[in-house]
N, C-alpha and C. Protein backbone atom coordinates (compact mmCIF):
# COMPACT_ATOMS: atom_id res chain seq x y z
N UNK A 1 0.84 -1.21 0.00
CA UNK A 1 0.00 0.00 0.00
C UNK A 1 0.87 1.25 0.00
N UNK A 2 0.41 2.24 -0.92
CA UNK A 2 1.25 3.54 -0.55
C UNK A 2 0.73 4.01 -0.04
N UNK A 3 1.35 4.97 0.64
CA UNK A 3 1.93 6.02 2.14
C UNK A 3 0.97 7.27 1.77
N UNK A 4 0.00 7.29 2.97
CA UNK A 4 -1.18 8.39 2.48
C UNK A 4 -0.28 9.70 2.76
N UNK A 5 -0.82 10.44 1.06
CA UNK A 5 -0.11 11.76 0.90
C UNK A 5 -0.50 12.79 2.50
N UNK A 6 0.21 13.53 2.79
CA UNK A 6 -0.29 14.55 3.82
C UNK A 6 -0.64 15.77 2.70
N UNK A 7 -1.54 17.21 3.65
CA UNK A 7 -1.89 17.57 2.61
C UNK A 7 -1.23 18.56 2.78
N UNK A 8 -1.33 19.58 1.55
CA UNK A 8 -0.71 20.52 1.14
C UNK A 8 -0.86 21.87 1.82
N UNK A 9 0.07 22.94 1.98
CA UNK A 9 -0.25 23.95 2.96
C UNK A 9 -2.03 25.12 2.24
N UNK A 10 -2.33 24.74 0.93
CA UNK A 10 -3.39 25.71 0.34
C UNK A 10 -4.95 24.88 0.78
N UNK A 11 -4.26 23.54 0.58
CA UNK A 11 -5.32 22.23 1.19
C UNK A 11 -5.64 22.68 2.82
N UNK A 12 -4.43 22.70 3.29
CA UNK A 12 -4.87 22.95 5.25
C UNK A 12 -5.74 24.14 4.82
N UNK A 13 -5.09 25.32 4.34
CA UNK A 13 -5.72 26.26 4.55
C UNK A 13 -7.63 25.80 4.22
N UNK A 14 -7.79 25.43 3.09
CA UNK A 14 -9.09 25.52 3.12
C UNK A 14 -9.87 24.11 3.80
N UNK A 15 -8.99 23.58 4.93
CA UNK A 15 -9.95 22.95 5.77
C UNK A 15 -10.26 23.53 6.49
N UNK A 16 -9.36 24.54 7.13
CA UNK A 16 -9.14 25.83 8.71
C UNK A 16 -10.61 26.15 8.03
N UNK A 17 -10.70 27.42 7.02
CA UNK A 17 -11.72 27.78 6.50
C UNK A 17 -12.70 27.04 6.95
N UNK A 18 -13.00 25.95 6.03
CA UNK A 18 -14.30 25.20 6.63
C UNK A 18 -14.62 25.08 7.76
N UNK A 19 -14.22 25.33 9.38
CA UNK A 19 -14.48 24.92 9.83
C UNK A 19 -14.72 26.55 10.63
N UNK A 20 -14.35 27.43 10.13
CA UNK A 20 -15.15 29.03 10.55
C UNK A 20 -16.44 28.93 9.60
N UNK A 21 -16.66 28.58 8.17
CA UNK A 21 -17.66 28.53 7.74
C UNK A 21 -18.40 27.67 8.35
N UNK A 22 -18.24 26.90 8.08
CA UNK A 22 -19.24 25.56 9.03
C UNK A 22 -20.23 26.33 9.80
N UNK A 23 -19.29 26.50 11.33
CA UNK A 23 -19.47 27.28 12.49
C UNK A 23 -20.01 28.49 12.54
N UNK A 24 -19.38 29.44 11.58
CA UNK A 24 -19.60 30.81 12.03
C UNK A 24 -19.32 31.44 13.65
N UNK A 25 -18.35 30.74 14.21
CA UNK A 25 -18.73 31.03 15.58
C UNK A 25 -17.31 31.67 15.93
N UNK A 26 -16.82 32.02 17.06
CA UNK A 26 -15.80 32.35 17.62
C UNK A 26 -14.62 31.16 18.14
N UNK A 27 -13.09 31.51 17.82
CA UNK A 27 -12.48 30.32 18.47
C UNK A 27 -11.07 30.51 19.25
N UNK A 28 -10.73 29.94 20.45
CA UNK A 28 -9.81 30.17 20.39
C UNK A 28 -8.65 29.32 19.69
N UNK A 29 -7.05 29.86 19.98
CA UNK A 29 -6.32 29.24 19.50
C UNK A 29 -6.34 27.52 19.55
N UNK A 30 -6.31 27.41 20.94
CA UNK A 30 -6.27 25.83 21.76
C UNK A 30 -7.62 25.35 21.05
N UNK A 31 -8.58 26.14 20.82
CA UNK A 31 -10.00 25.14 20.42
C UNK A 31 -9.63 24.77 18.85
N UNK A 32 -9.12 25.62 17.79
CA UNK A 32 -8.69 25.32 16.84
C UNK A 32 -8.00 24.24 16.55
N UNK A 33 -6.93 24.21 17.31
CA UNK A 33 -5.35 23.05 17.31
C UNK A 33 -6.75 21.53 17.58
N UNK A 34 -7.79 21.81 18.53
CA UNK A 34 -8.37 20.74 18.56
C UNK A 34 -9.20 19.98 17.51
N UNK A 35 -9.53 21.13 16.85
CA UNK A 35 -10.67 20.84 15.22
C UNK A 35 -10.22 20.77 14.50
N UNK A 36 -8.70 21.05 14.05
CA UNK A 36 -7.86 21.04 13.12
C UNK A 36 -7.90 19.36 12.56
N UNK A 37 -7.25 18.21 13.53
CA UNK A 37 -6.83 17.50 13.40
C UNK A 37 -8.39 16.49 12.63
N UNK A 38 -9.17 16.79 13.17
CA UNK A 38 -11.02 16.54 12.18
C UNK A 38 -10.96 16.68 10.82
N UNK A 39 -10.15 17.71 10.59
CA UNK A 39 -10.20 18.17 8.94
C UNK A 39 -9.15 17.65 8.61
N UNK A 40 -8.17 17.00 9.18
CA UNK A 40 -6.85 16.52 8.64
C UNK A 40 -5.79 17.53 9.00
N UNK A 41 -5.95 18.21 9.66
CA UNK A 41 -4.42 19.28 9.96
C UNK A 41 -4.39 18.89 11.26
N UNK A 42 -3.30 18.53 11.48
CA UNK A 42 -2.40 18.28 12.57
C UNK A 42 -2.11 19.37 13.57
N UNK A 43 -2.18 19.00 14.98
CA UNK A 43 -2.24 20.13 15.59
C UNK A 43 -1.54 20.94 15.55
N UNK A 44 0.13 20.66 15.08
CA UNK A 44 1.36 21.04 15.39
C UNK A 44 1.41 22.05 14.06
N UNK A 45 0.10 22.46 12.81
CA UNK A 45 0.09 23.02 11.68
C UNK A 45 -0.52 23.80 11.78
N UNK A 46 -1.71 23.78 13.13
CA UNK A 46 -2.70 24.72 12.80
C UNK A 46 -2.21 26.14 13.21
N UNK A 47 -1.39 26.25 14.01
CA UNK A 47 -1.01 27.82 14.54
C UNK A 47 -0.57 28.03 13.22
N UNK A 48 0.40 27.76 11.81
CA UNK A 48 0.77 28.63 11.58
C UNK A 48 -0.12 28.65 9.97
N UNK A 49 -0.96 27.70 9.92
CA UNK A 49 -1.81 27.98 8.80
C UNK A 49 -2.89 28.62 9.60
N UNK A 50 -3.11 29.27 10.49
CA UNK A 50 -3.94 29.75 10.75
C UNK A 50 -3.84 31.68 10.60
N UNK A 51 -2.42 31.40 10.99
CA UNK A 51 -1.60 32.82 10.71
C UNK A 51 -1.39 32.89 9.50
N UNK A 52 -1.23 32.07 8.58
CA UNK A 52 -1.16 32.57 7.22
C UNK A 52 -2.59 33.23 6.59
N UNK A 53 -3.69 32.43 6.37
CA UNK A 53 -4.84 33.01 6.88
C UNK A 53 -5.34 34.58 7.35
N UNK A 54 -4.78 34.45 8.61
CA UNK A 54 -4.75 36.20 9.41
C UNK A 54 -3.92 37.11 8.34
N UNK A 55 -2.77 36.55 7.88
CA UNK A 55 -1.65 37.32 7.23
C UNK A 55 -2.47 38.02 5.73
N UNK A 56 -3.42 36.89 5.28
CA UNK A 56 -3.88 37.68 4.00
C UNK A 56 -5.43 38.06 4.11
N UNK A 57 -5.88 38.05 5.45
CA UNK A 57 -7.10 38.92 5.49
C UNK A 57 -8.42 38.03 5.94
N UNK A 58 -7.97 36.62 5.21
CA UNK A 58 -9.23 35.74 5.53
C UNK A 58 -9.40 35.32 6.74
N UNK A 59 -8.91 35.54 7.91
CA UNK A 59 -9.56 35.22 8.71
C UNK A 59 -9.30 36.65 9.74
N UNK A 60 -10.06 36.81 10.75
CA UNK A 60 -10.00 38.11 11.71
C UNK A 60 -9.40 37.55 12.85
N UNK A 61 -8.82 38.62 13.51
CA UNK A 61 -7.91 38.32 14.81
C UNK A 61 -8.08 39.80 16.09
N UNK A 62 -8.45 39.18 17.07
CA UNK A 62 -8.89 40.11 17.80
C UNK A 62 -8.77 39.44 19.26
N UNK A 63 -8.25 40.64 20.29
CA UNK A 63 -7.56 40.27 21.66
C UNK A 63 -8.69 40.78 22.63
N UNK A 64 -9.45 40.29 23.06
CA UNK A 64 -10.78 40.04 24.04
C UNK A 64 -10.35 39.90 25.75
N UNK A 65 -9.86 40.57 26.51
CA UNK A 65 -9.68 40.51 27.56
C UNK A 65 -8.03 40.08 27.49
N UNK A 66 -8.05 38.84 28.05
CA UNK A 66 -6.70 38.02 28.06
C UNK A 66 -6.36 37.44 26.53
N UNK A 67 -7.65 37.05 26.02
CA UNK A 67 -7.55 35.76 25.21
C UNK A 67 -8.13 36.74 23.71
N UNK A 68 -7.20 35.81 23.05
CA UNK A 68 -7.12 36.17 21.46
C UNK A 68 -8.31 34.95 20.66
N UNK A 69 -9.07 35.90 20.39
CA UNK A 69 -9.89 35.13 19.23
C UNK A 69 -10.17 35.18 17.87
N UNK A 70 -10.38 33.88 16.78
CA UNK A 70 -10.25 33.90 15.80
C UNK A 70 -11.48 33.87 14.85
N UNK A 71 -11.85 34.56 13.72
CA UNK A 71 -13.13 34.12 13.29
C UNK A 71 -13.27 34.45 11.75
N UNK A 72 -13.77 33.98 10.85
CA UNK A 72 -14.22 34.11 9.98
C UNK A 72 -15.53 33.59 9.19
N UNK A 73 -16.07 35.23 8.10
CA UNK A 73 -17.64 34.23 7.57
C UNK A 73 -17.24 34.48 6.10
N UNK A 74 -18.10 34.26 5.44
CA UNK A 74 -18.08 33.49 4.13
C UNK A 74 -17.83 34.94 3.15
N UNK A 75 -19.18 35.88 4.55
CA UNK A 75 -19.22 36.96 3.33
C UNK A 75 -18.07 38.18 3.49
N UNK A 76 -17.40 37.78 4.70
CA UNK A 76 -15.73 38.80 4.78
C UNK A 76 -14.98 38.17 3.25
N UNK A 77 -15.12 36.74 4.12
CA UNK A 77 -14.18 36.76 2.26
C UNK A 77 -14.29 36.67 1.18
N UNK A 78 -15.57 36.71 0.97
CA UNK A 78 -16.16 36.74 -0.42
C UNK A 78 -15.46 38.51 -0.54
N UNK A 79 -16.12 39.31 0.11
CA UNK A 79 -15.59 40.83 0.54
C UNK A 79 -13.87 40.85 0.34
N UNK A 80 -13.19 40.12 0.40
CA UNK A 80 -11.83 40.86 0.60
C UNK A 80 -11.24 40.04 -0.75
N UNK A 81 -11.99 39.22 -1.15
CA UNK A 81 -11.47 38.36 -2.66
C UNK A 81 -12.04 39.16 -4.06
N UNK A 82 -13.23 40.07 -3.68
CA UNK A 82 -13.80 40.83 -4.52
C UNK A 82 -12.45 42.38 -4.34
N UNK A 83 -12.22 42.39 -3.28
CA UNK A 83 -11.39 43.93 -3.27
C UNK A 83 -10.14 43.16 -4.20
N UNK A 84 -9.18 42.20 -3.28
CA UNK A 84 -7.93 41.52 -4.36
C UNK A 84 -8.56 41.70 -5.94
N UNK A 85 -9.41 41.26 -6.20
CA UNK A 85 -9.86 41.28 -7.67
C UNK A 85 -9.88 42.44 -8.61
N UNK A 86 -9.88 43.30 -8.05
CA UNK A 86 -10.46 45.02 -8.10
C UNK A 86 -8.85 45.36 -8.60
N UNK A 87 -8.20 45.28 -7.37
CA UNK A 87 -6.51 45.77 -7.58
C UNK A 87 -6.10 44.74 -8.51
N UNK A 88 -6.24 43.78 -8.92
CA UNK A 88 -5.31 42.99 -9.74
C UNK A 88 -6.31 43.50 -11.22
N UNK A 89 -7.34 43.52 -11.29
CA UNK A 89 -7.95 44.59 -12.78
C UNK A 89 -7.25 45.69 -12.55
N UNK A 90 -7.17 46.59 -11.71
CA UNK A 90 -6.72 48.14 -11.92
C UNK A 90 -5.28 47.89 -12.18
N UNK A 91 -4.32 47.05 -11.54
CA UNK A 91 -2.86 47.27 -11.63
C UNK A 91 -2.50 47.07 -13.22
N UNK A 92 -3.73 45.57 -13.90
CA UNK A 92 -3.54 45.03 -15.44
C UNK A 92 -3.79 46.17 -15.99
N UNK A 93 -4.79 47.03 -15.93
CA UNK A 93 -5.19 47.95 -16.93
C UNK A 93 -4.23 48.92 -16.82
N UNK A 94 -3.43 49.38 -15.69
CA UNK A 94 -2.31 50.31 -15.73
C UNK A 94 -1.14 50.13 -16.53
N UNK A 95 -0.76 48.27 -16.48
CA UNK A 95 0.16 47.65 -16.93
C UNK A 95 0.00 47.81 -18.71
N UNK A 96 -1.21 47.49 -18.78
CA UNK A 96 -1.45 47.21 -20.32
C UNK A 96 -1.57 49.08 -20.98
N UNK A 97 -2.16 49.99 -19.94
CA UNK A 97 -1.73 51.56 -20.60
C UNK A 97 -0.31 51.68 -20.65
N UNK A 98 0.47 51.46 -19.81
CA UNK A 98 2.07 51.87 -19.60
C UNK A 98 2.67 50.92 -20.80
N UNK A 99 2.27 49.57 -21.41
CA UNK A 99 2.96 48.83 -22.17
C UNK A 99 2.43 49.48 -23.57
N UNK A 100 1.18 49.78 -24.32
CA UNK A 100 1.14 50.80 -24.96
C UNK A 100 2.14 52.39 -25.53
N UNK A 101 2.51 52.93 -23.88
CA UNK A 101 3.36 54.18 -24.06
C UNK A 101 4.29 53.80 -24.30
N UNK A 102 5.20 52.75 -24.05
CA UNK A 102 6.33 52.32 -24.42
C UNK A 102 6.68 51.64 -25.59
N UNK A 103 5.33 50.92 -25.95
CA UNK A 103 5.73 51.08 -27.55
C UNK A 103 5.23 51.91 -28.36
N UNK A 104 4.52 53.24 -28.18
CA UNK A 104 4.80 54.44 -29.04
C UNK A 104 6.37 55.39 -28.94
N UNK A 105 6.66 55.25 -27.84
CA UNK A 105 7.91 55.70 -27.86
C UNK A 105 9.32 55.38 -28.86
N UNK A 106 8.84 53.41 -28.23
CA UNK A 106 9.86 52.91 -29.20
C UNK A 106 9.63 52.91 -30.92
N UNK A 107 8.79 53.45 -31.24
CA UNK A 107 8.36 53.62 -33.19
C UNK A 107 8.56 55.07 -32.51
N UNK A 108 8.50 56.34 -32.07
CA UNK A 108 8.90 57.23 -32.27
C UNK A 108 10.58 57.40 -32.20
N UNK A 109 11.12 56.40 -31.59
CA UNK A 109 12.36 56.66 -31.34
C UNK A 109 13.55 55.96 -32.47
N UNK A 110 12.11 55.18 -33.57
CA UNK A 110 13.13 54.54 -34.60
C UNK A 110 12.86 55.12 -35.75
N UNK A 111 12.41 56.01 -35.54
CA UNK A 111 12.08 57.14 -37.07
C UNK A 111 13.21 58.17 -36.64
N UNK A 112 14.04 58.17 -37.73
CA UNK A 112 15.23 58.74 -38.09
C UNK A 112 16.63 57.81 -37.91
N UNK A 113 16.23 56.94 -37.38
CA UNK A 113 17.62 55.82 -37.54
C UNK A 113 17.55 54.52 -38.14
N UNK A 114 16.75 54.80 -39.14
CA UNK A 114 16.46 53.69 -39.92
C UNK A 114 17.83 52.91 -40.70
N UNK A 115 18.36 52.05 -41.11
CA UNK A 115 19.57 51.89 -41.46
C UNK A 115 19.83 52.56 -43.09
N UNK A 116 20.83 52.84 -42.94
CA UNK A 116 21.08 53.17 -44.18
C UNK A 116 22.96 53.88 -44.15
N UNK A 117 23.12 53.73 -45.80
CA UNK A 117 24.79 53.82 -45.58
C UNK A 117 24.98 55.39 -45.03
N UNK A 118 24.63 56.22 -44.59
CA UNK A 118 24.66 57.23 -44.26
C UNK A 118 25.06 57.59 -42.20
N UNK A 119 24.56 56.68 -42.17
CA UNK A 119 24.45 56.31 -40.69
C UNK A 119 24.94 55.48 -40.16
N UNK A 120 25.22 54.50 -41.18
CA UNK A 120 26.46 53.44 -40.97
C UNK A 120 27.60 54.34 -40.88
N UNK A 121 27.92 54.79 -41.74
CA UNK A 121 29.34 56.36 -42.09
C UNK A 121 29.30 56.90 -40.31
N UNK A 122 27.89 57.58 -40.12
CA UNK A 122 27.85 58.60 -38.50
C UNK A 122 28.62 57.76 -37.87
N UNK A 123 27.89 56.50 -37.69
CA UNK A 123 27.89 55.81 -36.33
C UNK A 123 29.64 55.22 -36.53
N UNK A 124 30.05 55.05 -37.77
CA UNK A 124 32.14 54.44 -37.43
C UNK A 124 32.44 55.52 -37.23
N UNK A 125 32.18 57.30 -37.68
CA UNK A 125 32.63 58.02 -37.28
C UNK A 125 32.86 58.20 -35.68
N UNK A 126 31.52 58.33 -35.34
CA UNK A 126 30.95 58.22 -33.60
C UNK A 126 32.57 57.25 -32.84
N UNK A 127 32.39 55.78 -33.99
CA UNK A 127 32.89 55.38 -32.64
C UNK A 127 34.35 55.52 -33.00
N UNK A 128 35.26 56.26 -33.85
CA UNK A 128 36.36 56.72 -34.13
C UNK A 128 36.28 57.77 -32.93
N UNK A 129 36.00 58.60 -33.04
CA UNK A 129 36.20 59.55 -32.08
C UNK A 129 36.32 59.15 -30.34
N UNK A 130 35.08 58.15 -30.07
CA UNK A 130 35.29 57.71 -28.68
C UNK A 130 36.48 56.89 -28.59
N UNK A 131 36.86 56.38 -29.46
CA UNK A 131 38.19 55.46 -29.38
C UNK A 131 39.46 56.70 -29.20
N UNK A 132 39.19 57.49 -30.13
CA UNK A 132 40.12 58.44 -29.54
C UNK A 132 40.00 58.99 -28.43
N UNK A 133 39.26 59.70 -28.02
CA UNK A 133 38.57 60.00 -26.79
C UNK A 133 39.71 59.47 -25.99
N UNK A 134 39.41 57.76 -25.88
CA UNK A 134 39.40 57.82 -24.71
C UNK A 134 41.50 57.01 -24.38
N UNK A 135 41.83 57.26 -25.37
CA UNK A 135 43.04 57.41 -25.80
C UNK A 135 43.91 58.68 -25.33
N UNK A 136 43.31 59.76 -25.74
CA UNK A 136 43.83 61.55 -24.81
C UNK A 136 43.70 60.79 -23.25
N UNK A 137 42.60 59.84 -23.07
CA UNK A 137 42.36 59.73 -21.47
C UNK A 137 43.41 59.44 -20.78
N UNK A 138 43.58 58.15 -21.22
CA UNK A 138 44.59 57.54 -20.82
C UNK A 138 46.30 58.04 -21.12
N UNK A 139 46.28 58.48 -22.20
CA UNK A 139 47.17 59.61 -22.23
C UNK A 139 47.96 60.72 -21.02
N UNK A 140 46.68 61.19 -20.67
CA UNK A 140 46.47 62.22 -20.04
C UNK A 140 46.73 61.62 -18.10
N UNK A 141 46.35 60.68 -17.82
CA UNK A 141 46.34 59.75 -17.10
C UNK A 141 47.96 59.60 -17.04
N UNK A 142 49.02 59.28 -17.95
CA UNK A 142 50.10 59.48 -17.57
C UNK A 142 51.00 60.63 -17.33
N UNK A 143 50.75 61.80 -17.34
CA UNK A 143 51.20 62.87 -16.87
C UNK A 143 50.54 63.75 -15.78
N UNK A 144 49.56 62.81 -14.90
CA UNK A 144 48.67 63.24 -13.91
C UNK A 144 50.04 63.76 -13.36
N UNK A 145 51.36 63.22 -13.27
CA UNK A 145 51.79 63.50 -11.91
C UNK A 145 52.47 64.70 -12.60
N UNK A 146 52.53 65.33 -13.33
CA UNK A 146 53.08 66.71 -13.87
C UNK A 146 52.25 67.66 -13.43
N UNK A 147 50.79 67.24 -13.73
CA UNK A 147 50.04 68.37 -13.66
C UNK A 147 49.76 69.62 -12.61
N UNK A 148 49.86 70.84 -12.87
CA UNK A 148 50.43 71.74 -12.31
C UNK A 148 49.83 71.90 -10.81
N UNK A 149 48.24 71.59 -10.76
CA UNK A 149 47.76 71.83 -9.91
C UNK A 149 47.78 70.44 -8.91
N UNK A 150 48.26 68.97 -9.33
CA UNK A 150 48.23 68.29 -8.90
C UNK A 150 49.74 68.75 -7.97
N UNK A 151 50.78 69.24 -8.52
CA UNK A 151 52.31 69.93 -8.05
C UNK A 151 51.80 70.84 -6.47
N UNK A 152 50.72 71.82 -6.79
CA UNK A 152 51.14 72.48 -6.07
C UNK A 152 50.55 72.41 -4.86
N UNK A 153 49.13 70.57 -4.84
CA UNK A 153 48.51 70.25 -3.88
C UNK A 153 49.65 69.77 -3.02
N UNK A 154 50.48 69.01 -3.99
CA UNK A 154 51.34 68.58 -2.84
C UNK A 154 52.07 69.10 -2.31
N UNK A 155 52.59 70.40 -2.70
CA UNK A 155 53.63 71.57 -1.74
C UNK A 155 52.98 71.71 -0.64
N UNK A 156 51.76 72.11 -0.92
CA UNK A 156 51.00 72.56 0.34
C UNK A 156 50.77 71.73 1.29
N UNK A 157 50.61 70.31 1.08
CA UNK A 157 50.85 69.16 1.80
C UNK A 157 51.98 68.67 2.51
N UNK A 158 52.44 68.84 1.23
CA UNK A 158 54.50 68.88 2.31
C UNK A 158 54.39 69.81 3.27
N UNK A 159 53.97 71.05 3.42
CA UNK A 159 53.93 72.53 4.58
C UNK A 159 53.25 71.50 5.53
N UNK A 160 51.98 71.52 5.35
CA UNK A 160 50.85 70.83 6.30
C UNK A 160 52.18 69.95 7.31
N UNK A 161 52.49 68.92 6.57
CA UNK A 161 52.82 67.62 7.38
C UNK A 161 54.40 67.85 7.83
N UNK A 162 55.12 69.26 7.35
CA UNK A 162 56.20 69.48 8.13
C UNK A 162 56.19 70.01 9.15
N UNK A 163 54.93 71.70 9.01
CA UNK A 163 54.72 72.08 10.52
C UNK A 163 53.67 71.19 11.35
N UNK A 164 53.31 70.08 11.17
CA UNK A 164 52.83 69.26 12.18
C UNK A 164 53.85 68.68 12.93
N UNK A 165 55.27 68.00 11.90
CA UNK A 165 55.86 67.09 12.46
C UNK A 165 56.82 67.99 13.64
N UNK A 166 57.14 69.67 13.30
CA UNK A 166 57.69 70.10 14.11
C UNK A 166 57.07 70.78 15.72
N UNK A 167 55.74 70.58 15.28
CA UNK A 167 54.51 71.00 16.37
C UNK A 167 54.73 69.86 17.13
N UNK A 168 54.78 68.64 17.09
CA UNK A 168 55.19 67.11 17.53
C UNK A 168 56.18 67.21 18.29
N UNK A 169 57.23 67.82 17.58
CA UNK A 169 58.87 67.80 17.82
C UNK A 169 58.83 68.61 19.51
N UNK A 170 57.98 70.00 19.08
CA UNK A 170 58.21 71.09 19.86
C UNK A 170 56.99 70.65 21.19
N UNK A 171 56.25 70.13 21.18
CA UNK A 171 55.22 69.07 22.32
C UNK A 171 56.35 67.91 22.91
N UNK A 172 57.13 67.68 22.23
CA UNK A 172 58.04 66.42 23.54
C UNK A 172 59.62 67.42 23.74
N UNK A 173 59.77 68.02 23.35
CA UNK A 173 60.59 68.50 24.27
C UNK A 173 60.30 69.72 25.40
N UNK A 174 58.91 69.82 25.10
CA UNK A 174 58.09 70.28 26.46
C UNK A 174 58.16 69.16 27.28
N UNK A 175 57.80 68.23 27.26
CA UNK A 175 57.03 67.22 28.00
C UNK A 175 58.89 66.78 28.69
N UNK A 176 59.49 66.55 28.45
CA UNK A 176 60.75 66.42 28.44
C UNK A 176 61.07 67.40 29.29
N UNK A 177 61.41 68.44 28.90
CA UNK A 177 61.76 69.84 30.13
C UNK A 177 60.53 69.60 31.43
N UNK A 178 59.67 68.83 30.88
CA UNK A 178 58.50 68.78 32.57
C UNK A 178 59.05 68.02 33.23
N UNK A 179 59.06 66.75 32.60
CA UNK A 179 59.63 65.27 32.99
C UNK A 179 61.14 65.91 33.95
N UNK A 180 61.91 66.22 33.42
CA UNK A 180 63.46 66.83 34.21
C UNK A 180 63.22 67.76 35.02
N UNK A 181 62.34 68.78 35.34
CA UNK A 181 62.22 69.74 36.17
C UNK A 181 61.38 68.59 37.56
N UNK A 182 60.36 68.02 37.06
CA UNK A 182 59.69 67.56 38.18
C UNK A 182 60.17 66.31 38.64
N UNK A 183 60.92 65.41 37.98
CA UNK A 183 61.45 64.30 38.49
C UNK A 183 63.28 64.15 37.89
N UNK A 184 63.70 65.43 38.79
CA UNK A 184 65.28 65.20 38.46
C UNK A 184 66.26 63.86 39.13
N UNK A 185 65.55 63.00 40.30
CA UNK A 185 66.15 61.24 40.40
C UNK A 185 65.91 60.82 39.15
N UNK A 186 64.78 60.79 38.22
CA UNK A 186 64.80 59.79 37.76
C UNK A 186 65.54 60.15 36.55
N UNK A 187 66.44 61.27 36.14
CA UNK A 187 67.24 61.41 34.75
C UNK A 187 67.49 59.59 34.26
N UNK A 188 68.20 58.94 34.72
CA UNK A 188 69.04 57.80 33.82
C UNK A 188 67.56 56.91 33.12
N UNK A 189 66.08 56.89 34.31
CA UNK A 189 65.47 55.81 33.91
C UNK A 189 64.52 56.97 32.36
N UNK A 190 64.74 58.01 32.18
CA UNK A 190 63.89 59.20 31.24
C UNK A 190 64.77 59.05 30.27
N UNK A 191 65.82 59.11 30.46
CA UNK A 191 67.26 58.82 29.04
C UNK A 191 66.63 57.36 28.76
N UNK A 192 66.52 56.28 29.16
CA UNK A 192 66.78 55.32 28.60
C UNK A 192 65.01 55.07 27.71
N UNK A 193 64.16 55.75 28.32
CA UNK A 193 62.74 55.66 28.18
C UNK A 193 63.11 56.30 26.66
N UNK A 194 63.80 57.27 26.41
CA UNK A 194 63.16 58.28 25.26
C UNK A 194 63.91 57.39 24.28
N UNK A 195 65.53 57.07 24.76
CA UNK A 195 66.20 56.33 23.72
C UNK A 195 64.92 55.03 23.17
N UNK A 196 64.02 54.49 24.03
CA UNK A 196 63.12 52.82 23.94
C UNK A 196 62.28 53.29 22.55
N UNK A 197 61.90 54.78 22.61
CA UNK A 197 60.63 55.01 21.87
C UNK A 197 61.14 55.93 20.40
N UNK A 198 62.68 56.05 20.68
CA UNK A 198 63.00 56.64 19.12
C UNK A 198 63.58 57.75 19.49
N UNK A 199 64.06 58.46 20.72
CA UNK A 199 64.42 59.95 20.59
C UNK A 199 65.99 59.93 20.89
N UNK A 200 66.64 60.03 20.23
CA UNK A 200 67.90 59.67 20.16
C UNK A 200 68.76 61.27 20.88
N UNK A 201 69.77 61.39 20.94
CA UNK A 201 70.64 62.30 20.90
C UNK A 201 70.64 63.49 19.86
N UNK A 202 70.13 62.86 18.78
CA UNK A 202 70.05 63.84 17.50
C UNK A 202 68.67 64.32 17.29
N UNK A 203 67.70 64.30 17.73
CA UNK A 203 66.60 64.10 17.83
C UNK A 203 66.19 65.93 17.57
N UNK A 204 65.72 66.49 17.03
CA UNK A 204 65.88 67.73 16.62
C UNK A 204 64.66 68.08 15.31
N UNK A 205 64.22 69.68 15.10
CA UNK A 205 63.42 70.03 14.49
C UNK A 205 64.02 69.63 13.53
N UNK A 206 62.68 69.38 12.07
CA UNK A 206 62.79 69.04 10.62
C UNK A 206 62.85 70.55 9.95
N UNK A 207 63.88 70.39 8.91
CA UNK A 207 64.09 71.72 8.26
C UNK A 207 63.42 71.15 6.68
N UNK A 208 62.69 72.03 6.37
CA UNK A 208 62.17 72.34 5.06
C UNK A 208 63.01 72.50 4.11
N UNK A 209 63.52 71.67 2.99
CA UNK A 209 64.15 71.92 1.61
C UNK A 209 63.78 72.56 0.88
N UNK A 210 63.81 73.00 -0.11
CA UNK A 210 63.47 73.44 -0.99
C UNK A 210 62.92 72.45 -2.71
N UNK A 211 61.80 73.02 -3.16
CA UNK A 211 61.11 71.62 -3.48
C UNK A 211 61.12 72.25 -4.87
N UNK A 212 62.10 71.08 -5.43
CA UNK A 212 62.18 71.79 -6.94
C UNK A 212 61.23 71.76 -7.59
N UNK A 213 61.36 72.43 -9.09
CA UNK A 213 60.38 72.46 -9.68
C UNK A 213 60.11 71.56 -10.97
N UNK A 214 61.02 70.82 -11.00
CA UNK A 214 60.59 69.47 -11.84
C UNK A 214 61.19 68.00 -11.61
């Protein structure tokens, strides 16, 4: 014998249904999970085909004190299958005006480029030129680093990041003259600290070169 099919989630749904039509009455969750399994849905299905249901309108959901109850009649959803019906005519008839405008556009937009050797000629011209085009680009692309204004961002950048580095310079040998005024025992362990972190003997402001011009 083969293995009785279980049924399908559109199948549950319209047993749930039947059994608000049937009834017409009010239910709760727990009374559902119990009637479910009558129609063939398993208890462990009915919470969430029941929410699918709620999710598209056919059935009502409403919180009554503590307890949440569920209900549906024939003529809500006759009512909310007539509205779906309504929007799926209005969206087609929008669809089918908008697919119209787009093909007047496209016959307005092929009058004047009809083929012919004339336009064959435009269009190798056309794409001669973008080939050149984009040839100057790349061209142009290798002498970025000449370019004058690209030169003189970076002078000004070199300034930027020299008087920072000497603003740096001139902040630790403050901190340094503090360090020796307020803790003159500890000179040998402050020498060996500054030598750990890079400040050598030579350790001194950065002087600005002069930044040629090619």
């Amino acid at each position: 014998m083969s293995k009785k099919r279980g049924l399908s989630l559109e199948e549950k749904r319209e047993k749930m249904l039947q059994i608000f039509y049937e009834s017409q009455d009010f239910f709760l969750l727990k009374e559902l999970e119990k009637l479910g399994p009558r129609k063939g849905v398993i208890t462990q299905s009915v919470k969430d085909v029941v929410q699918s249901l709620v999710d598209d309108d056919l059935v009502s959901k409403d919180k009554i004190g503590t307890s949440v109850y569920f209900w549906s009649l024939p003529s809500c959803a006759g009512n909310q299958l007539r509205n779906v019906y309504r929007k799926l005519e209005s969206d087609l008839q929008s669809s089918k005006k908008r697919l119209a405008e787009l093909v007047d556009q496209c016959e307005a937009l092929k009058k004047g480029r009809e083929e012919s050797d004339e336009r064959e000629k435009a269009l190798a011209e056309l794409k001669a030129i973008e080939k050149k085009h984009n040839m100057l680009k790349d061209e142009m692309c290798q002498y970025a680093d000449n370019d004058p204004a690209a030169f003189e961002a970076m002078k000004d950048a070199i300034e930027v990041a020299h008087a920072a580095a000497n603003r740096w310079t001139d902040n630790i040998f403050t901190l340094r003259q503090w360090c020796s005024n307020n803790f003159p025992q500890a000179k040998e362990q402050l020498e060996n600290m500054y030598k750990e972190v890079g400040i050598s003997d030579d350790f001194d402001y950065l002087e600005l070169s002069a930044v040629p011009l090619s």
